[in-house]
Structures are given as structure tokens and as C-alpha cells.
PDB file of N, CA and C in Angstrom:
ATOM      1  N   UNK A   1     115.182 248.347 201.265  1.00  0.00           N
ATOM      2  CA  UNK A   1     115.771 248.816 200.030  1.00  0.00           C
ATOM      3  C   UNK A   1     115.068 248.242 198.805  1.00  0.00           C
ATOM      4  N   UNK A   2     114.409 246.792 198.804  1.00  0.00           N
ATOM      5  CA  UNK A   2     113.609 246.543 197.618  1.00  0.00           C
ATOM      6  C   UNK A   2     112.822 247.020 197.165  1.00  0.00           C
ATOM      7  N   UNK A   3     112.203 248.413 197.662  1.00  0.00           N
ATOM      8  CA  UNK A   3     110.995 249.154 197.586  1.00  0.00           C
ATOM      9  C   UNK A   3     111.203 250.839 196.507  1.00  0.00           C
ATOM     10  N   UNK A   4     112.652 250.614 197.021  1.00  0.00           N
ATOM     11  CA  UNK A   4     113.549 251.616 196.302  1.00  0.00           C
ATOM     12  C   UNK A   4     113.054 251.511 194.216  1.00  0.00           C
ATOM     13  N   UNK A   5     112.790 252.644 194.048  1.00  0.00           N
ATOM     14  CA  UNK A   5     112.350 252.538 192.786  1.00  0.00           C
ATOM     15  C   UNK A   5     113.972 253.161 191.771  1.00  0.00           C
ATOM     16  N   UNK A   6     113.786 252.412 190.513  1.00  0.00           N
ATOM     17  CA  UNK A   6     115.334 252.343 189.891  1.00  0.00           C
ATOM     18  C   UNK A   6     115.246 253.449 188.890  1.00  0.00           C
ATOM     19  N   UNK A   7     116.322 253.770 188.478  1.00  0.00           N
ATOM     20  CA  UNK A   7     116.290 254.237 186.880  1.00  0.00           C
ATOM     21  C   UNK A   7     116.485 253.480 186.289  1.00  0.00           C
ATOM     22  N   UNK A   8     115.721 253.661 184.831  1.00  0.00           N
ATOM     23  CA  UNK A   8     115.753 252.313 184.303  1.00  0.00           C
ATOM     24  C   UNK A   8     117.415 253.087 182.947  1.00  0.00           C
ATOM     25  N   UNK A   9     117.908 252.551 182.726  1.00  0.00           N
ATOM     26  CA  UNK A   9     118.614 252.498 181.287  1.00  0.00           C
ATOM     27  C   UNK A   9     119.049 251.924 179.841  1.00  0.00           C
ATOM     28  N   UNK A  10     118.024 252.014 179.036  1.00  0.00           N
ATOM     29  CA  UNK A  10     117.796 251.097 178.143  1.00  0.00           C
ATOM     30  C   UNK A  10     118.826 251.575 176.873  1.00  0.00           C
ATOM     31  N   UNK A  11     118.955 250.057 176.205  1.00  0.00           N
ATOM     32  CA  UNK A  11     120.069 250.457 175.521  1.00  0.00           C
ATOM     33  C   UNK A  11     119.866 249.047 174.588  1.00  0.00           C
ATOM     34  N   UNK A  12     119.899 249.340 173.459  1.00  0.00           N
ATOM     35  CA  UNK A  12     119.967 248.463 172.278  1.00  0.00           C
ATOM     36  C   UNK A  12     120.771 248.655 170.938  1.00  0.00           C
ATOM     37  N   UNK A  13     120.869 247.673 170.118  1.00  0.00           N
ATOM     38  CA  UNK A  13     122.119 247.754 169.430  1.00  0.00           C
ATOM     39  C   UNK A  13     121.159 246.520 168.541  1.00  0.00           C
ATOM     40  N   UNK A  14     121.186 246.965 167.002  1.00  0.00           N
ATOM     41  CA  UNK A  14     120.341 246.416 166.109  1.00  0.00           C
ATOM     42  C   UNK A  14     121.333 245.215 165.784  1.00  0.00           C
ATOM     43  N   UNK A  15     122.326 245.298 165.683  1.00  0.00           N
ATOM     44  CA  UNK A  15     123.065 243.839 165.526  1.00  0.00           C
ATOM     45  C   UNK A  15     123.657 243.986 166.482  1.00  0.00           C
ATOM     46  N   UNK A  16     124.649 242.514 166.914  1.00  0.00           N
ATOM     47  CA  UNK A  16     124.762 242.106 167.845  1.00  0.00           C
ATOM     48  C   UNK A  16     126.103 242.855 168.371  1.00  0.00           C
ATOM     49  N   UNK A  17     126.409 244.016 169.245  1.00  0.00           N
ATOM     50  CA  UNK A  17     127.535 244.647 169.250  1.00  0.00           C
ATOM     51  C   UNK A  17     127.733 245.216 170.563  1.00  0.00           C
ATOM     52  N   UNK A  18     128.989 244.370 171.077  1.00  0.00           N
ATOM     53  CA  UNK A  18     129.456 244.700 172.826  1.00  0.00           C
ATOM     54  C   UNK A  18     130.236 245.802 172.678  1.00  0.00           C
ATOM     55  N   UNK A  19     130.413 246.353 172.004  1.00  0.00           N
ATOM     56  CA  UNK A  19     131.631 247.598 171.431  1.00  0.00           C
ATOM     57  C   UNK A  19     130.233 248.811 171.663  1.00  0.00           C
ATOM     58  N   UNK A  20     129.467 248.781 170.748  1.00  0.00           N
ATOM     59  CA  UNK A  20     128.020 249.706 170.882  1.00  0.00           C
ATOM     60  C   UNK A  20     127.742 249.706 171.936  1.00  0.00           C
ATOM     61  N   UNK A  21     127.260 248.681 172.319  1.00  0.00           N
ATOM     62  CA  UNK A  21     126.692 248.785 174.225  1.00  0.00           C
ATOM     63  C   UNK A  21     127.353 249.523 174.912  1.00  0.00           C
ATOM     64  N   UNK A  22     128.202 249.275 175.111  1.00  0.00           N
ATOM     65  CA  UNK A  22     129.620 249.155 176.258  1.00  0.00           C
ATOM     66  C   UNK A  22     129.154 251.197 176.443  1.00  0.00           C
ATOM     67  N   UNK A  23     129.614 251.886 174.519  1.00  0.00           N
ATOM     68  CA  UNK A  23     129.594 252.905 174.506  1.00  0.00           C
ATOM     69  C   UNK A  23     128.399 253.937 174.894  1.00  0.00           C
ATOM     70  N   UNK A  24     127.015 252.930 174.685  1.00  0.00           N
ATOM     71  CA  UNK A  24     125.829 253.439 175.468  1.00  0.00           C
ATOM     72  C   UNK A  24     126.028 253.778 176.426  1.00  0.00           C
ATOM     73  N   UNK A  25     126.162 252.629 177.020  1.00  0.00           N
ATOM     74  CA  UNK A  25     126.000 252.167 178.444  1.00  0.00           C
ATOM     75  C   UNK A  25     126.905 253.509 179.183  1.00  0.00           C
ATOM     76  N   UNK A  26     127.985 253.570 178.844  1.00  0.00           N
ATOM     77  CA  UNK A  26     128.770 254.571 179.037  1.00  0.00           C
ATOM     78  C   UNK A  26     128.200 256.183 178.913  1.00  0.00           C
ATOM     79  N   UNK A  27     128.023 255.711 178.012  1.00  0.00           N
ATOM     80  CA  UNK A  27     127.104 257.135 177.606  1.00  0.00           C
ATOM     81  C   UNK A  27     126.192 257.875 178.981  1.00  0.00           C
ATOM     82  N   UNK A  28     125.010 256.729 179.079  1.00  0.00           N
ATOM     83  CA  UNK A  28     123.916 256.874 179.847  1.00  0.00           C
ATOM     84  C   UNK A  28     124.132 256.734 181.419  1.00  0.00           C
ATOM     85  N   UNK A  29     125.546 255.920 181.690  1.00  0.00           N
ATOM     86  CA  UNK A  29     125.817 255.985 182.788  1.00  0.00           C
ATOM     87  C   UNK A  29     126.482 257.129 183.488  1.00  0.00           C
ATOM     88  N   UNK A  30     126.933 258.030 182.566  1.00  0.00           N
ATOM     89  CA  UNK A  30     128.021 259.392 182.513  1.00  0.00           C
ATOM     90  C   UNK A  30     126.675 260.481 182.961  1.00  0.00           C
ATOM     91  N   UNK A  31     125.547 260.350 182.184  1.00  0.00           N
ATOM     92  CA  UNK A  31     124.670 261.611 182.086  1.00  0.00           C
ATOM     93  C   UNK A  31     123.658 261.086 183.671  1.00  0.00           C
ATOM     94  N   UNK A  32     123.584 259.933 183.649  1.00  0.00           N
ATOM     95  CA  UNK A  32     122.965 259.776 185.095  1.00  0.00           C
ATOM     96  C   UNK A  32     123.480 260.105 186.555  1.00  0.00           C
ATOM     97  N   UNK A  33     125.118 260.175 186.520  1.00  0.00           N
ATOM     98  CA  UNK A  33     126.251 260.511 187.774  1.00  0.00           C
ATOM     99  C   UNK A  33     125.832 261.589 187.692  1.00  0.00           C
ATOM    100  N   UNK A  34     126.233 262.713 186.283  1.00  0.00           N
ATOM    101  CA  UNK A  34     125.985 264.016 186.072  1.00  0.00           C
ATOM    102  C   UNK A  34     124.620 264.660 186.587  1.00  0.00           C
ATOM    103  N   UNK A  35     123.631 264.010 186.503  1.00  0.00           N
ATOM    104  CA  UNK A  35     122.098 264.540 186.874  1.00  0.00           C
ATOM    105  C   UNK A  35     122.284 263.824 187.946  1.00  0.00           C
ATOM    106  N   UNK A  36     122.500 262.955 189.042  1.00  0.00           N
ATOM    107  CA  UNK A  36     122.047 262.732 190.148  1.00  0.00           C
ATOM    108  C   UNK A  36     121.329 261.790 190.035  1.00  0.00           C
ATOM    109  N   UNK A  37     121.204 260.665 189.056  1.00  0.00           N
ATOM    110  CA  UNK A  37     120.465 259.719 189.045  1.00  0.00           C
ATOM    111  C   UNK A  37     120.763 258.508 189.492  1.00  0.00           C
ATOM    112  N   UNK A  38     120.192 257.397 190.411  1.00  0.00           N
ATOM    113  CA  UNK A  38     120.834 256.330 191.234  1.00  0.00           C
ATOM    114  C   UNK A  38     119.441 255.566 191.144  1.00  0.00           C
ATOM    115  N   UNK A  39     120.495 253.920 191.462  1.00  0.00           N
ATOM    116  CA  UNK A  39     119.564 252.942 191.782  1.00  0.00           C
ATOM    117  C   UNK A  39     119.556 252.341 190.197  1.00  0.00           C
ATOM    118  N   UNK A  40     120.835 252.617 189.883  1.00  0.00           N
ATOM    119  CA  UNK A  40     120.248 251.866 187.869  1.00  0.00           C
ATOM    120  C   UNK A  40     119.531 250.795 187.658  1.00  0.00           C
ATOM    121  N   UNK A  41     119.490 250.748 186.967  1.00  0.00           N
ATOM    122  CA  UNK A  41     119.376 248.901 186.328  1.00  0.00           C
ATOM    123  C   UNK A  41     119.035 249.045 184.891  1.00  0.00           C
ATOM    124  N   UNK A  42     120.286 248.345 184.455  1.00  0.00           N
ATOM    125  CA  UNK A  42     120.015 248.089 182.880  1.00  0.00           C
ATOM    126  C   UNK A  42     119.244 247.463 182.330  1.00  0.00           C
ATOM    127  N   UNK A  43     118.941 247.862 181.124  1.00  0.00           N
ATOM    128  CA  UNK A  43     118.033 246.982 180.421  1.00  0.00           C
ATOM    129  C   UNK A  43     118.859 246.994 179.074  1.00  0.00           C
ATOM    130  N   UNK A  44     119.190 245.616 178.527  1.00  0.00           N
ATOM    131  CA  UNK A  44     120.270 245.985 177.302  1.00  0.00           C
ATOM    132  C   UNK A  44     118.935 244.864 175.968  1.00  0.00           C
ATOM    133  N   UNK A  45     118.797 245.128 175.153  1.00  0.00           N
ATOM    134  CA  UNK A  45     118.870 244.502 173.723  1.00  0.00           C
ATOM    135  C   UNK A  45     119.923 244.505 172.733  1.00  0.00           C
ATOM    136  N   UNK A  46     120.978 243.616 172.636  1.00  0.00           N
ATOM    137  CA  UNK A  46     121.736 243.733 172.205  1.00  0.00           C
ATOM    138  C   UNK A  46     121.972 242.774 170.674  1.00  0.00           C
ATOM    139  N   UNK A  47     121.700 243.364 169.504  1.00  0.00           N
ATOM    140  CA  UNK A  47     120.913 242.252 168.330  1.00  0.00           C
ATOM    141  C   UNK A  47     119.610 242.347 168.078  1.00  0.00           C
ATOM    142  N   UNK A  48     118.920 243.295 168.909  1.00  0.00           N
ATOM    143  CA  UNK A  48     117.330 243.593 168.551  1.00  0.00           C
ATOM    144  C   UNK A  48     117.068 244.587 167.473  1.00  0.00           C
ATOM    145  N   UNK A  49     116.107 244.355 166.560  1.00  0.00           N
ATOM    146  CA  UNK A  49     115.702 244.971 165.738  1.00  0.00           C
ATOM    147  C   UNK A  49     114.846 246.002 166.284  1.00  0.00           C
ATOM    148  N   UNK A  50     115.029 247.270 165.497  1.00  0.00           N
ATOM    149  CA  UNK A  50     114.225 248.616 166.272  1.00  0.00           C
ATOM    150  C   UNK A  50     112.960 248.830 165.273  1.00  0.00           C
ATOM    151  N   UNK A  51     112.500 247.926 164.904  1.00  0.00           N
ATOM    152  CA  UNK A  51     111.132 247.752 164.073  1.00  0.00           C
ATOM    153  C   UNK A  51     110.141 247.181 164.643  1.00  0.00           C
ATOM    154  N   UNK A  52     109.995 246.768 166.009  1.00  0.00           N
ATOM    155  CA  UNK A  52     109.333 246.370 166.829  1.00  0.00           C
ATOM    156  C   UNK A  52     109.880 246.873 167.948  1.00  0.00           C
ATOM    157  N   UNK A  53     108.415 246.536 168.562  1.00  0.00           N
ATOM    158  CA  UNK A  53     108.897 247.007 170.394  1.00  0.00           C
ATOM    159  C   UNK A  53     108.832 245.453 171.336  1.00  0.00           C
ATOM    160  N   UNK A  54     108.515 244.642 170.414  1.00  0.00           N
ATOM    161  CA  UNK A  54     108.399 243.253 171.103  1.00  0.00           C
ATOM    162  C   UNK A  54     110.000 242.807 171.317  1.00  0.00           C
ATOM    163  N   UNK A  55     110.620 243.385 172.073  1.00  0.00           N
ATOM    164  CA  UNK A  55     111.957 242.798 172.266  1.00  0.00           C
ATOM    165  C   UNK A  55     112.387 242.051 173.611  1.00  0.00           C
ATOM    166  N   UNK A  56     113.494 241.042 174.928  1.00  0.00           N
ATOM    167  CA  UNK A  56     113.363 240.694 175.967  1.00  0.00           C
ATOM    168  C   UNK A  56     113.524 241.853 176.568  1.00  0.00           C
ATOM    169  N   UNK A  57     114.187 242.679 176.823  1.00  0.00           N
ATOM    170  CA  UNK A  57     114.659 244.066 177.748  1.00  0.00           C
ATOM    171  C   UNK A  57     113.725 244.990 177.405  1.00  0.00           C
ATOM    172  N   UNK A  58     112.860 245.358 176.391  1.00  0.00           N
ATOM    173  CA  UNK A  58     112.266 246.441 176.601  1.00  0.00           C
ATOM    174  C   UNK A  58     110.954 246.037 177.346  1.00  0.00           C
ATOM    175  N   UNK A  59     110.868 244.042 176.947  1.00  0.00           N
ATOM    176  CA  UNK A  59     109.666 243.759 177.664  1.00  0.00           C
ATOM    177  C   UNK A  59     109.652 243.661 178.946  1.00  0.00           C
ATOM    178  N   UNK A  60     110.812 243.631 179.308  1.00  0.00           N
ATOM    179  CA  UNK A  60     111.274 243.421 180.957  1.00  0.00           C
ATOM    180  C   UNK A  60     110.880 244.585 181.974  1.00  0.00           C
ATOM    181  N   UNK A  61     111.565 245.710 180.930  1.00  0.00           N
ATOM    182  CA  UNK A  61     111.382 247.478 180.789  1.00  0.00           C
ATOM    183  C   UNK A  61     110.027 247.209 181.814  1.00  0.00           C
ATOM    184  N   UNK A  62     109.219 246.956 180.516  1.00  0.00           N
ATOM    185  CA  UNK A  62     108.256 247.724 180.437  1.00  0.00           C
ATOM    186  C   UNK A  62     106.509 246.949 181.902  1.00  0.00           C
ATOM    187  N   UNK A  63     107.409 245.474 181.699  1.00  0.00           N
ATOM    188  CA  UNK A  63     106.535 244.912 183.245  1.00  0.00           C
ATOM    189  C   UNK A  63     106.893 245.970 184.573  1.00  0.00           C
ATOM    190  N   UNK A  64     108.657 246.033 184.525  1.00  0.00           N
ATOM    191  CA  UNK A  64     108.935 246.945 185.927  1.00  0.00           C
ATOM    192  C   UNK A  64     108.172 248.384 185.942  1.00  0.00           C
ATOM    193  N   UNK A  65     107.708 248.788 184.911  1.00  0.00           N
ATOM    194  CA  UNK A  65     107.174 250.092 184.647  1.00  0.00           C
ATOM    195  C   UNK A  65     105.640 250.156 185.261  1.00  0.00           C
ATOM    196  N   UNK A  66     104.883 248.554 185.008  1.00  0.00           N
ATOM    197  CA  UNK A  66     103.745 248.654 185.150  1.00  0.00           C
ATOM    198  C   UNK A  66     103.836 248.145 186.346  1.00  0.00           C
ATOM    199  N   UNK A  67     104.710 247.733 187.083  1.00  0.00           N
ATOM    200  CA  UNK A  67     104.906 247.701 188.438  1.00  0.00           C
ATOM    201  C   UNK A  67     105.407 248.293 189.135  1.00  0.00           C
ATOM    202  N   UNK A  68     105.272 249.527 188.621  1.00  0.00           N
ATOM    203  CA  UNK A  68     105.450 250.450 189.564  1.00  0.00           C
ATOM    204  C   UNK A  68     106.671 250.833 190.272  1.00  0.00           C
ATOM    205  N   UNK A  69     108.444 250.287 189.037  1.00  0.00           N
ATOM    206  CA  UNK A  69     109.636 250.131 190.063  1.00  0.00           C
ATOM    207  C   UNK A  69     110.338 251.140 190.067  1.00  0.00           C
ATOM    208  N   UNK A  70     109.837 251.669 188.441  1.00  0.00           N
ATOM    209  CA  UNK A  70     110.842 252.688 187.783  1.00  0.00           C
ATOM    210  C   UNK A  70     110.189 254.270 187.959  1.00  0.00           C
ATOM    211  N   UNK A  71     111.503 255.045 188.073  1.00  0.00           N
ATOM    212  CA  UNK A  71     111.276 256.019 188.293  1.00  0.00           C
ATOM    213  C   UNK A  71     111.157 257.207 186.985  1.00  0.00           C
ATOM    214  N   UNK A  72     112.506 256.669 186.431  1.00  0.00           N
ATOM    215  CA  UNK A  72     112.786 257.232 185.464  1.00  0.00           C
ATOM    216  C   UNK A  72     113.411 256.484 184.213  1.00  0.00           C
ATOM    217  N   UNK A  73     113.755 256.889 183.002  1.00  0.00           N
ATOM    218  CA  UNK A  73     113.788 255.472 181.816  1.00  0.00           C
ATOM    219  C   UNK A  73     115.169 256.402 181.416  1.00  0.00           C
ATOM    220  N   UNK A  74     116.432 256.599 180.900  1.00  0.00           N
ATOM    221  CA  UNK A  74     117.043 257.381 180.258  1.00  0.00           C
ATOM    222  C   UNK A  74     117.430 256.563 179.049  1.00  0.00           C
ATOM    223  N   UNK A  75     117.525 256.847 177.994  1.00  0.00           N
ATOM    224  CA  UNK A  75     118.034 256.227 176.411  1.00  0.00           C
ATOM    225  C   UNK A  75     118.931 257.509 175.775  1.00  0.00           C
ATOM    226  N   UNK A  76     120.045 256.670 174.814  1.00  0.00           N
ATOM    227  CA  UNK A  76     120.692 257.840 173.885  1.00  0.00           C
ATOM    228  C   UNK A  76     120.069 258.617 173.379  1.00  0.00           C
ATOM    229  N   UNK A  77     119.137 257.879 172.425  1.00  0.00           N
ATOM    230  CA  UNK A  77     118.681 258.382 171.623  1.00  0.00           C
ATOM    231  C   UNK A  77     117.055 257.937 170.726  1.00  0.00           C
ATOM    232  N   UNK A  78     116.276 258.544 170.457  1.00  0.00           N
ATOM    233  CA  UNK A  78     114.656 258.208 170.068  1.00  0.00           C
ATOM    234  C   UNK A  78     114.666 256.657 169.720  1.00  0.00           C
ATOM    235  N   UNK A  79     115.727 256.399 168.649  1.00  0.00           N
ATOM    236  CA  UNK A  79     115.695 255.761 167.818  1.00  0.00           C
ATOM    237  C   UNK A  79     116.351 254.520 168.355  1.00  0.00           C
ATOM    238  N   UNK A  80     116.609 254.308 169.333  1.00  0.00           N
ATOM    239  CA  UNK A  80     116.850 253.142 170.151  1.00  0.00           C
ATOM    240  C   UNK A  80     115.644 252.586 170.821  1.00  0.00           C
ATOM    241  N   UNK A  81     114.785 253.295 171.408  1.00  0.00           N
ATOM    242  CA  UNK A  81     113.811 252.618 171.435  1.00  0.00           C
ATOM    243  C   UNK A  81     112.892 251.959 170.062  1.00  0.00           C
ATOM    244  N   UNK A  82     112.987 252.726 169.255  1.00  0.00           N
ATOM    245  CA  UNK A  82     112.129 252.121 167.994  1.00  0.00           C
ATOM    246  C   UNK A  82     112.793 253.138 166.954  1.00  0.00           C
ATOM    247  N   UNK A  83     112.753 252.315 165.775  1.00  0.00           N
ATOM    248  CA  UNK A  83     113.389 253.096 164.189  1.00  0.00           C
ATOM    249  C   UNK A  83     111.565 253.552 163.885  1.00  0.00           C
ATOM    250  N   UNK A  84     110.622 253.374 163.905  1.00  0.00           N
ATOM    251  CA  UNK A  84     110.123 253.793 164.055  1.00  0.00           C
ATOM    252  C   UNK A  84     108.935 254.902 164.650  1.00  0.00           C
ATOM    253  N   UNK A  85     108.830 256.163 164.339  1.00  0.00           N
ATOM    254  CA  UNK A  85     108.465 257.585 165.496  1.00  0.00           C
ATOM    255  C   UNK A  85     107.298 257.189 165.972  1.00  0.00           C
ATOM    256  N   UNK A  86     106.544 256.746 164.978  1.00  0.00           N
ATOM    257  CA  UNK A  86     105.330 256.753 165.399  1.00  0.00           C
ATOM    258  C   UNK A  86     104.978 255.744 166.641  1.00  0.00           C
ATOM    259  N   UNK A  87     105.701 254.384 166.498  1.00  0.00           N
ATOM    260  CA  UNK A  87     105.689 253.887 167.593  1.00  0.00           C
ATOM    261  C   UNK A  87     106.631 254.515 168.733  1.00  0.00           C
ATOM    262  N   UNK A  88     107.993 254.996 168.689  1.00  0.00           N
ATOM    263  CA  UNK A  88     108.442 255.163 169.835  1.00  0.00           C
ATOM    264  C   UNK A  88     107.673 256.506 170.121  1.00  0.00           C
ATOM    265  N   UNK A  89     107.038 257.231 169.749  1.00  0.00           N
ATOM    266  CA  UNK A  89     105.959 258.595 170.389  1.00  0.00           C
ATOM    267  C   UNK A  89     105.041 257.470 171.476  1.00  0.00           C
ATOM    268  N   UNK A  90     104.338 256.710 170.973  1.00  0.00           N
ATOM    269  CA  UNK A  90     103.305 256.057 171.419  1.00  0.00           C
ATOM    270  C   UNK A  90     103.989 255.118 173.191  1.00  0.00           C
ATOM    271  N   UNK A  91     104.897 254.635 172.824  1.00  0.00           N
ATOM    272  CA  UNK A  91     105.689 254.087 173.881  1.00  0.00           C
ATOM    273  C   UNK A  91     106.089 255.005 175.022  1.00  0.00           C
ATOM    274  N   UNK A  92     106.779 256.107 174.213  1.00  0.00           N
ATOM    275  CA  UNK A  92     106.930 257.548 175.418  1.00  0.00           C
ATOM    276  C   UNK A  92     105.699 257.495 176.239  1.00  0.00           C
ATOM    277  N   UNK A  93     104.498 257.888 175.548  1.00  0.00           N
ATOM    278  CA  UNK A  93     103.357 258.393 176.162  1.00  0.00           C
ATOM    279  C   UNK A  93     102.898 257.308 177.316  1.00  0.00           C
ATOM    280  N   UNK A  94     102.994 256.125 176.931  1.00  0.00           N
ATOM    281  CA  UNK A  94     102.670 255.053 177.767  1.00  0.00           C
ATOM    282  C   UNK A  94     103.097 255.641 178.707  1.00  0.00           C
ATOM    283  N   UNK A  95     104.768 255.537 178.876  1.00  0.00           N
ATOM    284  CA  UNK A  95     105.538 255.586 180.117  1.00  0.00           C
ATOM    285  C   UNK A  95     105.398 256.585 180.671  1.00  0.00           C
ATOM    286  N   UNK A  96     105.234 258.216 180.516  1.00  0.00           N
ATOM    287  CA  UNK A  96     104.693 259.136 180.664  1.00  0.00           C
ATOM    288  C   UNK A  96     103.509 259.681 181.584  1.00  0.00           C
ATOM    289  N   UNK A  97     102.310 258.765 181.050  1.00  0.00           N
ATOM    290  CA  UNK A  97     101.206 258.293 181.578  1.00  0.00           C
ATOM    291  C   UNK A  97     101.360 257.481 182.682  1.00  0.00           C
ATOM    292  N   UNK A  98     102.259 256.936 183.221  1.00  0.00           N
ATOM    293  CA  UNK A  98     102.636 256.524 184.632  1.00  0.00           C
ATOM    294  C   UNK A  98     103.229 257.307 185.635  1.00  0.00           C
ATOM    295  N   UNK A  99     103.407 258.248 185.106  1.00  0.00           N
ATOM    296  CA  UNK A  99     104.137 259.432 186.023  1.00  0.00           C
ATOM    297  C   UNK A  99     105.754 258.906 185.997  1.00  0.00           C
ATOM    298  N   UNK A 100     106.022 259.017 184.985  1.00  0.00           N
ATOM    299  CA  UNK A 100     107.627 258.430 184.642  1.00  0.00           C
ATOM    300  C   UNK A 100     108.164 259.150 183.856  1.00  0.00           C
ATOM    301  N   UNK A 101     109.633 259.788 184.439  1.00  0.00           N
ATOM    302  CA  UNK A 101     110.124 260.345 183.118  1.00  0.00           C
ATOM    303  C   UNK A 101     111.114 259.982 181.929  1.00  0.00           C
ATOM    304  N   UNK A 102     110.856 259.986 180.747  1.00  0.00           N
ATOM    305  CA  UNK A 102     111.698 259.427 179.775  1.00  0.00           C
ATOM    306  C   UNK A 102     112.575 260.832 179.369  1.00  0.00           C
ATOM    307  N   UNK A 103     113.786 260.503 179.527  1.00  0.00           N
ATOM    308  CA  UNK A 103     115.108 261.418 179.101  1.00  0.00           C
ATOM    309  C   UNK A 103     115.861 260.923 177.929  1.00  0.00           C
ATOM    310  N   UNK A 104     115.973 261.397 176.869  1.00  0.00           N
ATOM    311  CA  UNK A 104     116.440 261.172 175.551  1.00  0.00           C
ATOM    312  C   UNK A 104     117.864 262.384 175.783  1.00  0.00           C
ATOM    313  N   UNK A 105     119.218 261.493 175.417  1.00  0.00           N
ATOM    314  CA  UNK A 105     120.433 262.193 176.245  1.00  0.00           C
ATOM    315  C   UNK A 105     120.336 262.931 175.013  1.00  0.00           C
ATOM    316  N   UNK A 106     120.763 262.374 173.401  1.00  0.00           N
ATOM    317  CA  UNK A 106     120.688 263.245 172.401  1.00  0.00           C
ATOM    318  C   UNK A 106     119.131 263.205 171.450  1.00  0.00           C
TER     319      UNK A 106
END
């Protein structure tokens, strides 16, 4: 079963807010039952600024990615990965470029 590759579900919250998460988390966990998606594993930033991509969970993200664990990445929304497009375009493509799919719920 360790070989088993996860969905990843990333989820951040620019200040520090278990009320936000909770409702992600919820969120992303609702649309993954709905599509058939298994094997989660969260990835939370919770207090991270979306002006960088240097954060602990997206960096965590993004080692399991280059190791080959993840299958698929799902997020609410663009702008959780980065307040900025130009970087979160660039980040998509990364992950993309691994044969990974990134699902943006809204």
C-alpha cells in the first residue's frame, strides 16, 4: 500500500484560521467523494501568505510531487495557491509537466 499514489489537497488560509480550513477542507473533501478520488493527504498552510510559493505544505506538496506520490493536486480555488497568476500559472505547469492533474473546484 505505500506505493499507492495520493491525492494531494492543498489548502491555505492567509491568516491564521481553523474556521477557513475546516471549510476548505470540507469543501475539497466533498468534491473528491463526489469524483471518486481516494488515498488523500492534506497539505494545509494555515497563516501563509499567498505572495510566495515558499510556504511548509506547499513545500512538502511539492517534494511528494517530485517523487513521484501524487496523483492528483485538488485546491478551491487559483488563488490559494498564490495571490499571484503569474506565479500560480507557472506552478500549475510544473505540476502538469509531471503528468499530474491540478483541479481548481471553483
Amino acid at each position: 500500500m505505500s506505493n499507492m499514489k495520493k491525492t494531494a489537497l492543498y489548502i491555505r488560509s492567509a491568516v491564521e484560521d481553523n474556521d477557513k480550513v475546516k471549510l476548505q477542507e470540507k469543501i475539497l473533501g466533498d468534491y473528491s467523494v463526489k469524483h471518486g478520488y481516494n488515498h488523500i493527504q492534506l497539505y494545509v498552510d494555515n497563516g501563509a501568505s499567498g505572495n510566495t510559493l515558499d510556504r511548509p505544505a506547499l513545500n512538502r506538496l511539492n517534494t511528494d510531487i517530485e517523487a513521484g506520490n501524487i496523483d492528483a493536486v485538488i485546491v478551491e480555488d487559483v488563488s490559494r495557491i498564490s495571490r499571484n497568476l503569474v506565479q500560480s500559472s507557472k506552478w500549475i505547469n510544473f505540476v502538469q509537466q509531471k503528468g499530474i492533474s491540478v483541479i481548481i473546484v471553483r
